[in-house]
PDB file of N, CA and C in Angstrom:
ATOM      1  N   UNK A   1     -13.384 -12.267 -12.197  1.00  0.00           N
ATOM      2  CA  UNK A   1     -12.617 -11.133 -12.695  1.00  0.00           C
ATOM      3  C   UNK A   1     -12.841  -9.897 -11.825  1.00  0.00           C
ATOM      4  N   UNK A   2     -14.129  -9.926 -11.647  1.00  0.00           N
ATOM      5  CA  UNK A   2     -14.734  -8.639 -10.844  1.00  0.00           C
ATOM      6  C   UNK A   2     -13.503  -8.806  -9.078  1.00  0.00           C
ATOM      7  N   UNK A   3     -13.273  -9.801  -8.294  1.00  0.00           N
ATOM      8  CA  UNK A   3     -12.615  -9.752  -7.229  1.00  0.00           C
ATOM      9  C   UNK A   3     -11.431  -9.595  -7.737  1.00  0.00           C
ATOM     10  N   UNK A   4     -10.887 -10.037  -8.643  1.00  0.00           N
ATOM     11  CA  UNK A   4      -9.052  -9.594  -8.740  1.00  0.00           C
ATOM     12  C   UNK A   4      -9.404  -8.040  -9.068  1.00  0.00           C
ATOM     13  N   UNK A   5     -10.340  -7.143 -10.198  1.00  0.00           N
ATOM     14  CA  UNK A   5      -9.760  -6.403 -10.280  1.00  0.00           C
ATOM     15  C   UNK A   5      -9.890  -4.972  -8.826  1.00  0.00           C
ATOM     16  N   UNK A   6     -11.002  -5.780  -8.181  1.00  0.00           N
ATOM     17  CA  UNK A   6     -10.900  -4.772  -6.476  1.00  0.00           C
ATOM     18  C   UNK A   6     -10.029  -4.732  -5.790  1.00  0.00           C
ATOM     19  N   UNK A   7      -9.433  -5.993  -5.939  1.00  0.00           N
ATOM     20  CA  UNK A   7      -7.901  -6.346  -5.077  1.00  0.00           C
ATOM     21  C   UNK A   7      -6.837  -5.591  -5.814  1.00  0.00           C
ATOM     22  N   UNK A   8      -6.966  -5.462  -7.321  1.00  0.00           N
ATOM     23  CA  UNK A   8      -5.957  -4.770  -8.034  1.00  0.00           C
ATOM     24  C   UNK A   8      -5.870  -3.564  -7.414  1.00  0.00           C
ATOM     25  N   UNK A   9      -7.095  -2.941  -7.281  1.00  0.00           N
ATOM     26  CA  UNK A   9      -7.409  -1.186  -6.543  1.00  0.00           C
ATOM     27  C   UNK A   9      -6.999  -1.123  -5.642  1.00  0.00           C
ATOM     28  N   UNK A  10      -7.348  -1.975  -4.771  1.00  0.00           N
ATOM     29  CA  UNK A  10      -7.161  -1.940  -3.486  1.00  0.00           C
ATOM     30  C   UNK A  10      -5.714  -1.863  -3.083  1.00  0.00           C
ATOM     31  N   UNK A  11      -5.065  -2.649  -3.708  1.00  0.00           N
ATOM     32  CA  UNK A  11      -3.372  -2.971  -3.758  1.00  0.00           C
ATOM     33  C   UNK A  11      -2.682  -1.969  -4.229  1.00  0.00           C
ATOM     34  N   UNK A  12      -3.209  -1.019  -5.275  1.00  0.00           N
ATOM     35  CA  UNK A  12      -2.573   0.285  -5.857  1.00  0.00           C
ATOM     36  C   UNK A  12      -2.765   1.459  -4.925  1.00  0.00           C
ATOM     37  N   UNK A  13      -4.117   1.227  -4.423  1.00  0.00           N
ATOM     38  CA  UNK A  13      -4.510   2.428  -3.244  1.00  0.00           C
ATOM     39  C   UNK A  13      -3.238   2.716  -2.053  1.00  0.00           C
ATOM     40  N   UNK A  14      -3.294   1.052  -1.860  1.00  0.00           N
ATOM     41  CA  UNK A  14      -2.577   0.535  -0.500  1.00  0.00           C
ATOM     42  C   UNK A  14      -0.949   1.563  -0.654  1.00  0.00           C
ATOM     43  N   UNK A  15      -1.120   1.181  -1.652  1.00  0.00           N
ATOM     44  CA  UNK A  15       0.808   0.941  -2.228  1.00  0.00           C
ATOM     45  C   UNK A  15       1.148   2.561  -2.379  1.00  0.00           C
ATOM     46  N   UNK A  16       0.302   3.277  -3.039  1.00  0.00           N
ATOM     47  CA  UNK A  16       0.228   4.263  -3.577  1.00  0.00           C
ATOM     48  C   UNK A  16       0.409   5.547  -2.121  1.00  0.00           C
ATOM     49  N   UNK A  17      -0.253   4.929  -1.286  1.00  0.00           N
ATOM     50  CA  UNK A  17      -0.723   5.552  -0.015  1.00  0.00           C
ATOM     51  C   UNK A  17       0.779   5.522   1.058  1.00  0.00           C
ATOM     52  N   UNK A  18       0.910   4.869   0.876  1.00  0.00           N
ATOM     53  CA  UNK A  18       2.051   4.111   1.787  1.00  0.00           C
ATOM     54  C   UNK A  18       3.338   5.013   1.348  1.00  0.00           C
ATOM     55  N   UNK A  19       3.123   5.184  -0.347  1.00  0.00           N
ATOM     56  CA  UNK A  19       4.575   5.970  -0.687  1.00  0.00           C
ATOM     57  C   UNK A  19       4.718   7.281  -0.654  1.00  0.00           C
ATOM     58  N   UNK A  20       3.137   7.894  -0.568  1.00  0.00           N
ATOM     59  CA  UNK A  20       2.817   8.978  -0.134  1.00  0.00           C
ATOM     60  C   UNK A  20       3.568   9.339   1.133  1.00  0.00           C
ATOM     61  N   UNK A  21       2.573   8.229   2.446  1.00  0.00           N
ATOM     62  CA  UNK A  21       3.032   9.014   3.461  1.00  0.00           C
ATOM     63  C   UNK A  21       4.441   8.776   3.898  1.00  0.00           C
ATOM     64  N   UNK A  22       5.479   7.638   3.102  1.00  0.00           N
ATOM     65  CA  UNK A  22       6.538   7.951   3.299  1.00  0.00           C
ATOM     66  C   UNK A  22       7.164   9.057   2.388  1.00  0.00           C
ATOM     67  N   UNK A  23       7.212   9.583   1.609  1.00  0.00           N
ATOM     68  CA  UNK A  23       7.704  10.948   0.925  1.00  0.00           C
ATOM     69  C   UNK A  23       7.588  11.799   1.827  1.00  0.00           C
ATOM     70  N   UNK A  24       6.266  11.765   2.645  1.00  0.00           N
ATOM     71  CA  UNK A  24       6.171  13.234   3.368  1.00  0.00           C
ATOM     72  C   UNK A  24       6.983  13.241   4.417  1.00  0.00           C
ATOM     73  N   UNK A  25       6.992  12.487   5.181  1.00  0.00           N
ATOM     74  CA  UNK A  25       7.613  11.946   6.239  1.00  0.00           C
ATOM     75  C   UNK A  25       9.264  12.539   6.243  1.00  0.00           C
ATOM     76  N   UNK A  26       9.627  13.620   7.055  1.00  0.00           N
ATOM     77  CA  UNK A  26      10.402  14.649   6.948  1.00  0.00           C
ATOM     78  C   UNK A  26      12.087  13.814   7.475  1.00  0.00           C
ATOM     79  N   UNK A  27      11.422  12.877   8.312  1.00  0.00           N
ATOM     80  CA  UNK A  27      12.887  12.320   8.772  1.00  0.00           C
ATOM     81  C   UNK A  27      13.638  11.464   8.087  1.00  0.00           C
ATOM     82  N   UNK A  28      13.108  11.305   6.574  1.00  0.00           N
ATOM     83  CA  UNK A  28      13.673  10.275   5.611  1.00  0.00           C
ATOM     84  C   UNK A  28      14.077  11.140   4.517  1.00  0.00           C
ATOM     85  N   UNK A  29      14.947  11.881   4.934  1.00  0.00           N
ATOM     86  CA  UNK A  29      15.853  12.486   3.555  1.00  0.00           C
ATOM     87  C   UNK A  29      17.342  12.268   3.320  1.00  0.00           C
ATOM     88  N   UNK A  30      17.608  11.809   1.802  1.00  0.00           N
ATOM     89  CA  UNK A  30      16.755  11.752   0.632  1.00  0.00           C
ATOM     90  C   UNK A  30      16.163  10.179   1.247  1.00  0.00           C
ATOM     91  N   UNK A  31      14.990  10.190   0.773  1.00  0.00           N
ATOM     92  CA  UNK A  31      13.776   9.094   0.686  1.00  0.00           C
ATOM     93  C   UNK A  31      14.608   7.630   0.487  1.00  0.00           C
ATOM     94  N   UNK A  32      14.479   6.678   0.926  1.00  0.00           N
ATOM     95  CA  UNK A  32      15.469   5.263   1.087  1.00  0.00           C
ATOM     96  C   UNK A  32      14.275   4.249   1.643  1.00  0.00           C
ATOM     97  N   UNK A  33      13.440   3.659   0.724  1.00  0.00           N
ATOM     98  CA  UNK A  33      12.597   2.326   0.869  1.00  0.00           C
ATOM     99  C   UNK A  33      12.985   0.969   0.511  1.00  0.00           C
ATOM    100  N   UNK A  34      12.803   0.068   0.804  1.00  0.00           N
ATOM    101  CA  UNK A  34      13.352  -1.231  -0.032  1.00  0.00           C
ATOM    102  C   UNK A  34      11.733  -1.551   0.259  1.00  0.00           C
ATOM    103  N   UNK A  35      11.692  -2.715  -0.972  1.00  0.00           N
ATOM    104  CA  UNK A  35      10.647  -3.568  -1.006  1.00  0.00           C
ATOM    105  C   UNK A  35      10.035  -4.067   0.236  1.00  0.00           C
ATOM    106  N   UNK A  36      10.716  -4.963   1.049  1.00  0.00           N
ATOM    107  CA  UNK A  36      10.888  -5.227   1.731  1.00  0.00           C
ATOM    108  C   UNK A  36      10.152  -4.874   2.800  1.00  0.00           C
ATOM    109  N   UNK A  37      10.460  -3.429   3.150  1.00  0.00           N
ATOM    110  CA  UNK A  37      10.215  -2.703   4.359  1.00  0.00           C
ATOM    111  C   UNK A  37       8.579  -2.322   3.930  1.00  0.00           C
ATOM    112  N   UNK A  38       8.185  -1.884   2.316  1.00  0.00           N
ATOM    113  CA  UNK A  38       7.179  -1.513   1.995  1.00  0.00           C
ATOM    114  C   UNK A  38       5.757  -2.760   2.454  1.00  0.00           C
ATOM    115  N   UNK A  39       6.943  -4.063   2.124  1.00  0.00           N
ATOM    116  CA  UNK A  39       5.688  -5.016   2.358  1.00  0.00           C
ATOM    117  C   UNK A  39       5.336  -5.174   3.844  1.00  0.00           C
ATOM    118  N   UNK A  40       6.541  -4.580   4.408  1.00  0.00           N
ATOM    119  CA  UNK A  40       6.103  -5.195   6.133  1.00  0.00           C
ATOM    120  C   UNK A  40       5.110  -3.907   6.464  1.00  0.00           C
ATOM    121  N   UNK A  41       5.621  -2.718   5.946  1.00  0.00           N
ATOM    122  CA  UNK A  41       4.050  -1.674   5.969  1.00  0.00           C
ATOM    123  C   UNK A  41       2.805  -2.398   5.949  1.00  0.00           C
ATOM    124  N   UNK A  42       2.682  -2.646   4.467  1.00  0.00           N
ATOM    125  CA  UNK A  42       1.584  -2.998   3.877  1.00  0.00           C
ATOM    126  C   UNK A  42       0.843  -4.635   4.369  1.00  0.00           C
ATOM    127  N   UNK A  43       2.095  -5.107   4.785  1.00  0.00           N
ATOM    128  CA  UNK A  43       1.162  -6.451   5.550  1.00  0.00           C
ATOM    129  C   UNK A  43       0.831  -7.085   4.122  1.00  0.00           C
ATOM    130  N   UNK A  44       1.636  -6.870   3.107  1.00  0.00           N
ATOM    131  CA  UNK A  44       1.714  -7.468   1.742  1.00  0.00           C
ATOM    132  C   UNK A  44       2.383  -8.318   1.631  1.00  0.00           C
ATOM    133  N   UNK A  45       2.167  -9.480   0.403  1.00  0.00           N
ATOM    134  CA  UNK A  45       3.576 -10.551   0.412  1.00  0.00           C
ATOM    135  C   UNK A  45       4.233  -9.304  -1.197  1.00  0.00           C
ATOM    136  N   UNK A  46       5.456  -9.785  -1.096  1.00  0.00           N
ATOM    137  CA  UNK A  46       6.661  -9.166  -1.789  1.00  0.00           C
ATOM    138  C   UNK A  46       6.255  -9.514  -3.215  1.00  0.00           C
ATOM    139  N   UNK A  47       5.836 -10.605  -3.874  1.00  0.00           N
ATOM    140  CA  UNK A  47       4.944 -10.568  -5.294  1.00  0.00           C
ATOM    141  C   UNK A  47       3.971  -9.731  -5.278  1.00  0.00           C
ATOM    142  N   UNK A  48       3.128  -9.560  -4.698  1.00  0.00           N
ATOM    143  CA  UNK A  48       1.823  -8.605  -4.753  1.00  0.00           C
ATOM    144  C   UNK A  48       2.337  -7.266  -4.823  1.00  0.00           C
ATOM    145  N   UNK A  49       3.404  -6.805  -3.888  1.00  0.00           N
ATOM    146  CA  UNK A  49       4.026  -5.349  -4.331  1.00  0.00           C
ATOM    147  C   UNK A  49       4.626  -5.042  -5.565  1.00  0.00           C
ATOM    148  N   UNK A  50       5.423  -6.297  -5.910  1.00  0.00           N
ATOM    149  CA  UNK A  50       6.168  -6.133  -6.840  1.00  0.00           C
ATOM    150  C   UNK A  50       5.273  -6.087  -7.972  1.00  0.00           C
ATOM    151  N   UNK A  51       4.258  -6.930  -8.069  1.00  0.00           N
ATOM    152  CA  UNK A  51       3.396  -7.015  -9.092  1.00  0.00           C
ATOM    153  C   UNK A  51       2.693  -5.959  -9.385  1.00  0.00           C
ATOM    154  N   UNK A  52       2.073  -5.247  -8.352  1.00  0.00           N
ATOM    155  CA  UNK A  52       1.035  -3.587  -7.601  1.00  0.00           C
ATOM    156  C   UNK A  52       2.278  -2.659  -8.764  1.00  0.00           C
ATOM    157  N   UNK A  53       3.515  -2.557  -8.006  1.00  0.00           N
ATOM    158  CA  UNK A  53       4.829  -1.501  -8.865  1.00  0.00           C
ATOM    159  C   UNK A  53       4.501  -1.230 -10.261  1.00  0.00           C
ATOM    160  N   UNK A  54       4.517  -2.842 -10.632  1.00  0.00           N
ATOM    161  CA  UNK A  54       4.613  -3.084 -11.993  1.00  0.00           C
ATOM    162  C   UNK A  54       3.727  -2.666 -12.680  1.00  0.00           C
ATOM    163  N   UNK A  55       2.417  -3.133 -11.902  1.00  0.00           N
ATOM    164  CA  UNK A  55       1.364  -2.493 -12.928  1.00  0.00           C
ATOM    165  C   UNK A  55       0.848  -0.974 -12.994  1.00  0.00           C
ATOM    166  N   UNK A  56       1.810  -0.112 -11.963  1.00  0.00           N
ATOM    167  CA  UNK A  56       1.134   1.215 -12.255  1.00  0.00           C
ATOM    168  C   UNK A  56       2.405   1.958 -12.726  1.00  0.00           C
ATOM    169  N   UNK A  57       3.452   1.268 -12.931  1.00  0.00           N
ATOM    170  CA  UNK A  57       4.649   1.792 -13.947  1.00  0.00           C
ATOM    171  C   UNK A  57       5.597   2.308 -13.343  1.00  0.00           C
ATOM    172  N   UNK A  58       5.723   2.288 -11.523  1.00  0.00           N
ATOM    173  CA  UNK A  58       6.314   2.804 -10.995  1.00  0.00           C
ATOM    174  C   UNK A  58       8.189   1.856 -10.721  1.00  0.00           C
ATOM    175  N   UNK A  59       8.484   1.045 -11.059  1.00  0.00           N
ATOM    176  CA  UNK A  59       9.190   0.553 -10.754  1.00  0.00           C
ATOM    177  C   UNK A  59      10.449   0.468 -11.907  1.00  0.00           C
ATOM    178  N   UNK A  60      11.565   0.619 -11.842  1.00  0.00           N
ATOM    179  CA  UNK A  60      11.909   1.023 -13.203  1.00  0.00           C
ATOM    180  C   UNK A  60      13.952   0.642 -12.740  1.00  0.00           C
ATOM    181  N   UNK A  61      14.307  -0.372 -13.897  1.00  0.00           N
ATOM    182  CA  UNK A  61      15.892  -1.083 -13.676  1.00  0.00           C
ATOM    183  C   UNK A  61      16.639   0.089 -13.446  1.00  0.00           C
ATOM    184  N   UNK A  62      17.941   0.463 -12.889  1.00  0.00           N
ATOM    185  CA  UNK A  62      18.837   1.800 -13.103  1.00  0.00           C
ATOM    186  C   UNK A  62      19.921   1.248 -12.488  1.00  0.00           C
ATOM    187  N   UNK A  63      20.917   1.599 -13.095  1.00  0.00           N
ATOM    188  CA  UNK A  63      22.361   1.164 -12.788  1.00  0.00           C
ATOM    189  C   UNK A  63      22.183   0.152 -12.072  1.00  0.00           C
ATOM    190  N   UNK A  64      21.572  -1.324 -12.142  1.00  0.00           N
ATOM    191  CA  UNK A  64      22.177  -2.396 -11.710  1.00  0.00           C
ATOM    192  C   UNK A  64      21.115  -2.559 -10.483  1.00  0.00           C
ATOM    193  N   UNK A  65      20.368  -1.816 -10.494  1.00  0.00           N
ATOM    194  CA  UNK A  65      19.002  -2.211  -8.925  1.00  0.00           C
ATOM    195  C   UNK A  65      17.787  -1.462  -9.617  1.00  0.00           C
ATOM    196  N   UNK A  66      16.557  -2.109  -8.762  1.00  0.00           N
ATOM    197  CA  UNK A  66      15.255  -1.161  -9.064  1.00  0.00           C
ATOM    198  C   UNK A  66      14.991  -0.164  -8.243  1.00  0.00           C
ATOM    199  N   UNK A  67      14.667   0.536  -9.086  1.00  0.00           N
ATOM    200  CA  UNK A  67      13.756   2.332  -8.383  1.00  0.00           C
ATOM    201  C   UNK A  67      12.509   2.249  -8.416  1.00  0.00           C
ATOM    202  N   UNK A  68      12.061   2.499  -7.426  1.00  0.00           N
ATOM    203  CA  UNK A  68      10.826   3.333  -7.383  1.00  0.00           C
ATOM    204  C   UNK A  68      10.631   4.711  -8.042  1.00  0.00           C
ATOM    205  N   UNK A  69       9.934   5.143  -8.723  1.00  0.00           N
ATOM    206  CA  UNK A  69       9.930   6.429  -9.517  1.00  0.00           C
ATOM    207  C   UNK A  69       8.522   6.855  -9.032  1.00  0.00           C
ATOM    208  N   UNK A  70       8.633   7.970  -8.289  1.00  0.00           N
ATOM    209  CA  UNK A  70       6.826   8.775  -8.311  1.00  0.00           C
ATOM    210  C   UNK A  70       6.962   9.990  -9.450  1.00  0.00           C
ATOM    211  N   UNK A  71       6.317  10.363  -9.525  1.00  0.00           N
ATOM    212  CA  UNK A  71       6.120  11.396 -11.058  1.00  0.00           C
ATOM    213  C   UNK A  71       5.085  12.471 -10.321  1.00  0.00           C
ATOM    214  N   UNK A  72       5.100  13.541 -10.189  1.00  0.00           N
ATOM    215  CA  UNK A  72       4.176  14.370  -9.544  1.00  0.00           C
ATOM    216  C   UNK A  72       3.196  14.082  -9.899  1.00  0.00           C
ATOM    217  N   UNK A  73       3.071  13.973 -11.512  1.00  0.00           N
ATOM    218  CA  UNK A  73       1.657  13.547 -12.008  1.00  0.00           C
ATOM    219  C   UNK A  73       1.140  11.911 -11.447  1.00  0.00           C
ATOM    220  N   UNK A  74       1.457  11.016 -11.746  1.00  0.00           N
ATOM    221  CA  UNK A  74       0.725  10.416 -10.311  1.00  0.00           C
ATOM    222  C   UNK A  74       0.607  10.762  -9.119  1.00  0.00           C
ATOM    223  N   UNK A  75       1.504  11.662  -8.596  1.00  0.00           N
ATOM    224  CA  UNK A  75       1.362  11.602  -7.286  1.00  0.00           C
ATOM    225  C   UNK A  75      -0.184  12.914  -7.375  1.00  0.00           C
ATOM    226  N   UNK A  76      -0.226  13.415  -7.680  1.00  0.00           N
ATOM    227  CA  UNK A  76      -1.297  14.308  -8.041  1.00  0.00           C
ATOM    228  C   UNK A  76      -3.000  13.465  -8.441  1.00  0.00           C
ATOM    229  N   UNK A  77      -2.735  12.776  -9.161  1.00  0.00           N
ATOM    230  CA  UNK A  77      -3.446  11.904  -9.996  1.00  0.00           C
ATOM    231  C   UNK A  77      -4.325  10.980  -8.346  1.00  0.00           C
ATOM    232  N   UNK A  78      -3.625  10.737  -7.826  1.00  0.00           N
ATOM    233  CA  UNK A  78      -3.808  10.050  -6.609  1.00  0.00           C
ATOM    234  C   UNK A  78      -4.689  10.540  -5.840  1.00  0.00           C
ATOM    235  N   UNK A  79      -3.776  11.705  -5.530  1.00  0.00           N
ATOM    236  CA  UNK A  79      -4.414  12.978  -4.105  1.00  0.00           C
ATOM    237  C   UNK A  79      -5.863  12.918  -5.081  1.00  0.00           C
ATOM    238  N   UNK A  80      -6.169  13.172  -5.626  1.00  0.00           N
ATOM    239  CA  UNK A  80      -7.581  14.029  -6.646  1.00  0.00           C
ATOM    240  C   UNK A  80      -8.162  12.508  -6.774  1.00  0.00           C
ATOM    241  N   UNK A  81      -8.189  11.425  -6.788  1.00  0.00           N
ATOM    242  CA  UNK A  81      -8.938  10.306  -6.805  1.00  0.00           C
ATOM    243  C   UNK A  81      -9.128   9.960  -5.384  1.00  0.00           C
ATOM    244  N   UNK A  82      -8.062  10.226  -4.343  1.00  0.00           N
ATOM    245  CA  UNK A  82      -8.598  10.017  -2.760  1.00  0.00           C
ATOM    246  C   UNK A  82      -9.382  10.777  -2.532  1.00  0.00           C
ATOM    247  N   UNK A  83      -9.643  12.135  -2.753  1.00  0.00           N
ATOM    248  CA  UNK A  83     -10.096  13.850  -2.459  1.00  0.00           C
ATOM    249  C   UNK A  83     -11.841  12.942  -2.711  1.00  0.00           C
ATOM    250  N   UNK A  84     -11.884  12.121  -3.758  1.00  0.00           N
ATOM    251  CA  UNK A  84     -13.650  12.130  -4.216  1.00  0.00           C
ATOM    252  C   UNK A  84     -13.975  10.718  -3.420  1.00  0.00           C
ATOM    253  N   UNK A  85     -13.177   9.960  -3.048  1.00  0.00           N
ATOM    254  CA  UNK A  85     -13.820   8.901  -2.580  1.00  0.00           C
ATOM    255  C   UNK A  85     -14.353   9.436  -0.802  1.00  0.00           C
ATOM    256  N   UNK A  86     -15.809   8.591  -0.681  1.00  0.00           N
ATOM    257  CA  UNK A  86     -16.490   9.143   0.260  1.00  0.00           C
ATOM    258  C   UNK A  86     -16.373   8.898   1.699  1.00  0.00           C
ATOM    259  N   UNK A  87     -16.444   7.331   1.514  1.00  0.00           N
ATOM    260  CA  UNK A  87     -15.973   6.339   2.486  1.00  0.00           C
ATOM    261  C   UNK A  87     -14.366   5.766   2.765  1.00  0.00           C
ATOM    262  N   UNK A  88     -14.116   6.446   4.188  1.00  0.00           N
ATOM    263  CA  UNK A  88     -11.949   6.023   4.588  1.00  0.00           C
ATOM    264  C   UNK A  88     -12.652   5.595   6.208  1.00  0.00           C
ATOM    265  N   UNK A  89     -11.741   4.872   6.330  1.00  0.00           N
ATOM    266  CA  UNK A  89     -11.916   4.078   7.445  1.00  0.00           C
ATOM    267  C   UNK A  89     -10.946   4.595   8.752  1.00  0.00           C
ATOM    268  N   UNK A  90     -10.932   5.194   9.360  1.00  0.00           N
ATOM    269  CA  UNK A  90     -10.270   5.553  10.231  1.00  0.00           C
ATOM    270  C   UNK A  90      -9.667   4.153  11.616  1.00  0.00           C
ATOM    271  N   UNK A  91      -8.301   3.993  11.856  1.00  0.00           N
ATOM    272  CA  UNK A  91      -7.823   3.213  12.174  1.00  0.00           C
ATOM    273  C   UNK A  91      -8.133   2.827  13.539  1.00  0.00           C
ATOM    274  N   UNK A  92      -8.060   4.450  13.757  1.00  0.00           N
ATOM    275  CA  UNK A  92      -8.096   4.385  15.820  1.00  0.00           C
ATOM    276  C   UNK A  92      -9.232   3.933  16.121  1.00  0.00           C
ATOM    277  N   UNK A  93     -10.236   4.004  15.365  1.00  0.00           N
ATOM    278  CA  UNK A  93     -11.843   3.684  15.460  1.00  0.00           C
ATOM    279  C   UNK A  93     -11.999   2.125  15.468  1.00  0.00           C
ATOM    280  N   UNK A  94     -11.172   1.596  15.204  1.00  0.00           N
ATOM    281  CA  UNK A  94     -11.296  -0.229  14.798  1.00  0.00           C
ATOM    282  C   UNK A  94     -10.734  -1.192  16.272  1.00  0.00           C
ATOM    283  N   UNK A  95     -11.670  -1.460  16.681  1.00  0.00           N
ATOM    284  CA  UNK A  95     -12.088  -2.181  17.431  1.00  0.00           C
ATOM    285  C   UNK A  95     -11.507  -3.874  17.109  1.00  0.00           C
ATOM    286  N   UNK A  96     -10.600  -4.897  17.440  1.00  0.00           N
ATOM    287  CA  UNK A  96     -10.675  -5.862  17.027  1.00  0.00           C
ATOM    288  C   UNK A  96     -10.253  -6.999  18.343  1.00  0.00           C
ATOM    289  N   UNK A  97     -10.921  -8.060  18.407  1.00  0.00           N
ATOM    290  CA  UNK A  97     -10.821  -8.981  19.702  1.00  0.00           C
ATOM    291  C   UNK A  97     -10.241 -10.673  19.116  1.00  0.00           C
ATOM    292  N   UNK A  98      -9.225 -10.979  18.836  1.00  0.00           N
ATOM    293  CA  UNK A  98      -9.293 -12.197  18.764  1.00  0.00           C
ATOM    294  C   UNK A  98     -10.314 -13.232  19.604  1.00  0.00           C
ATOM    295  N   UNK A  99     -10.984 -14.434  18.567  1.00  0.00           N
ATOM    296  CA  UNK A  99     -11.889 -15.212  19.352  1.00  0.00           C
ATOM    297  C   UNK A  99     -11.528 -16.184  20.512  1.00  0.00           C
ATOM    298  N   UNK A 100     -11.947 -15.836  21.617  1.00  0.00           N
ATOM    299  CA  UNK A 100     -11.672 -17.089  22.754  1.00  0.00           C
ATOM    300  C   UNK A 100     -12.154 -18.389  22.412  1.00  0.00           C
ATOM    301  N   UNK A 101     -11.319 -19.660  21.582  1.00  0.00           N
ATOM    302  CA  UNK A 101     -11.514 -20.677  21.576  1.00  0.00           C
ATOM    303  C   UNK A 101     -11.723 -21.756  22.893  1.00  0.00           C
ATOM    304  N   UNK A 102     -11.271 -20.944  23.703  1.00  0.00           N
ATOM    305  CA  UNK A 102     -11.514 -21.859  25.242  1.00  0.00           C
ATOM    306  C   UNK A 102     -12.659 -21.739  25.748  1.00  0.00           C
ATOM    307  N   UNK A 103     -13.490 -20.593  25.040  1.00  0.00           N
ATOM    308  CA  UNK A 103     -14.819 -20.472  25.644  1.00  0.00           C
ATOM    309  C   UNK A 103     -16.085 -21.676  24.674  1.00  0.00           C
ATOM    310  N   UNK A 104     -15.653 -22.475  23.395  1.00  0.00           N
ATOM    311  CA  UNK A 104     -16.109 -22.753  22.622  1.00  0.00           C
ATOM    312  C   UNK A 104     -16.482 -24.024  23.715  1.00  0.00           C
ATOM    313  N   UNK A 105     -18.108 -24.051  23.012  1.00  0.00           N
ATOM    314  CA  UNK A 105     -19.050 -25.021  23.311  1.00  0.00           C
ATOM    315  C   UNK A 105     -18.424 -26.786  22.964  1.00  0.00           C
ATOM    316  N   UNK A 106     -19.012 -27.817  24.169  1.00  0.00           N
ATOM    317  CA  UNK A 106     -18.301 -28.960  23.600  1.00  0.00           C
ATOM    318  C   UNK A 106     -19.163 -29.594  22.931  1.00  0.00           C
ATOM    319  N   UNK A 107     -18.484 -30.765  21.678  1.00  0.00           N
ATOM    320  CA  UNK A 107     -19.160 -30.816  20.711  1.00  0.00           C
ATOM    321  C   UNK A 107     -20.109 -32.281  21.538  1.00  0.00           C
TER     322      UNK A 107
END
């Protein structure tokens, strides 16, 4: 229980973050996301978003398609729960090498 519900956080953080910095993001007015595009952000599969939406209430039927709905008060709610956490990982800092299997020892 304890790993789904970190992944739950983690997935709301993700999601939450993502819609942030597209709101701010000045060259997208009015604001136009599809699922879709959110998951290729997020490097998410399209259930896990949809599921992430669902469970923090943001996703909501309207004339015949779904919305995304932010509410200042989450969006507030957010900023002030990122503001206290201590540890963020900065991207440019990440170092990553796929492993050379051609260098692997013979058995």
């Amino acid at each position: 229980f304890k790993q789904w519900y970190q992944r739950r956080v983690r997935g709301s953080n993700a999601v939450l973050e993502a819609l942030i910095l597209f709101m701010d993001d000045p060259t997208e007015h009015p604001p136009s996301l599809t699922i879709m595009e959110l998951c290729d952000r997020l490097c998410m599969k399209k259930e896990d978003v949809i599921s992430t939406l669902q469970h923090l209430s943001l996703i909501h039927y309207y004339k015949g398609q779904y919305v995304i709905c932010l509410s200042s008060e989450i969006l507030d709610q957010h900023r002030k729960s990122m503001s206290r956490k201590k540890i963020r990982i900065d991207g440019k800092f990440l170092c990553w090498q796929p492993k050379d299997w051609s260098k692997r020892g013979k058995w």
